[in-house]
Protein backbone atom coordinates (compact mmCIF):
# COMPACT_ATOMS: atom_id res chain seq x y z
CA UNK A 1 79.14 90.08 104.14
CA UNK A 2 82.88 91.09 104.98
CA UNK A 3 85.27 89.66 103.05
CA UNK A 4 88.16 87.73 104.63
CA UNK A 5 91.38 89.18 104.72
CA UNK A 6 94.80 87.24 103.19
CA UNK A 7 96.97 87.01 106.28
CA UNK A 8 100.08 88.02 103.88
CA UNK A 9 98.55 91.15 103.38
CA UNK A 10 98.09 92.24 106.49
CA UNK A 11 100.29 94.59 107.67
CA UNK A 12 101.16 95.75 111.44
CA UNK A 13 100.84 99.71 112.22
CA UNK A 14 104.51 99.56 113.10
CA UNK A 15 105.18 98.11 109.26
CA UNK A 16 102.92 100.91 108.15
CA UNK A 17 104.12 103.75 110.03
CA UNK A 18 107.80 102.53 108.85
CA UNK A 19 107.14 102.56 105.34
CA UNK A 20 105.45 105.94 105.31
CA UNK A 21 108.43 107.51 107.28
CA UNK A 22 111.28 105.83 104.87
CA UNK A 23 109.29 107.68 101.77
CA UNK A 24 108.95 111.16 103.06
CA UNK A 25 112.63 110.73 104.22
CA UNK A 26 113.29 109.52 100.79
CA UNK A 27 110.96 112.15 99.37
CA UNK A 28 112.45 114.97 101.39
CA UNK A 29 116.49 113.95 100.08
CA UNK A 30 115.70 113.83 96.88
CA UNK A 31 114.06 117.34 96.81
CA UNK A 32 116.98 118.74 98.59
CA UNK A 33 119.44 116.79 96.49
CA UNK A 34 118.28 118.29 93.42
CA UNK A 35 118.00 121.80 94.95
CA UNK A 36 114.05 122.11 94.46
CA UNK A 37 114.24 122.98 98.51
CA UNK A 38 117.18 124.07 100.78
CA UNK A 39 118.05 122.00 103.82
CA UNK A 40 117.27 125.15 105.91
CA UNK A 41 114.16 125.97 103.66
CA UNK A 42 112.56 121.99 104.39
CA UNK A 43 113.75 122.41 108.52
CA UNK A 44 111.98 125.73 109.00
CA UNK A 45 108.62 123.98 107.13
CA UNK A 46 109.09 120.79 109.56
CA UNK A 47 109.42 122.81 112.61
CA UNK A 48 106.09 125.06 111.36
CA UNK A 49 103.87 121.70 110.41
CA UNK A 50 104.43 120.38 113.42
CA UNK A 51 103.55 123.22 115.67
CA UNK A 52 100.38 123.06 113.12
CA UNK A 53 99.82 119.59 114.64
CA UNK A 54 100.53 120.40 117.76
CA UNK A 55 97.78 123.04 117.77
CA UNK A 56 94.93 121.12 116.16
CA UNK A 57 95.87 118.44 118.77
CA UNK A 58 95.37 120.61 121.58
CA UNK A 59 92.73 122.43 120.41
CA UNK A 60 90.98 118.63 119.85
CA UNK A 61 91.66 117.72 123.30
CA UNK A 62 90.17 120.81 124.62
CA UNK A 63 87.25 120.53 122.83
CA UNK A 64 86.48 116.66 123.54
C-alpha cells in the first residue's frame, strides 16, 4: 500500500532545483577560494560538461 506523504515535506521542483543550484555554486566557491581549482580551470570544465549534455541530449532525441 503507498504510504501517505507529510504535506511539509513535500517539496516543489522549483524548491528542488534551487537548492541543488545554491550547493554546487557554494561547492564550486569554495574550491576556487581555497585554490583546489582556478576560476579559468572550473569555466573551461563548465563549458565542456555542458556540451557533454548537450550531446547526449541530442543524440536522445534522435534516437526516440
Amino acid at each position: 500500500m503507498a504510504q501517505q506523504l507529510d504535506p511539509n515535506e513535500v517539496v516543489t521542483f522549483k524548491e528542488m532545483l534551487t537548492a541543488n543550484s545554491v550547493m554546487v555554486d557554494a561547492l564550486a566557491q569554495l574550491l576556487i577560494e581555497k585554490g583546489v581549482i582556478g576560476e579559468k580551470e572550473f569555466f573551461t570544465k563548465l563549458k565542456e560538461v555542458q556540451a557533454e549534455y548537450q550531446r547526449m541530449s541530442y543524440k536522445t532525441r534522435e534516437e526516440a
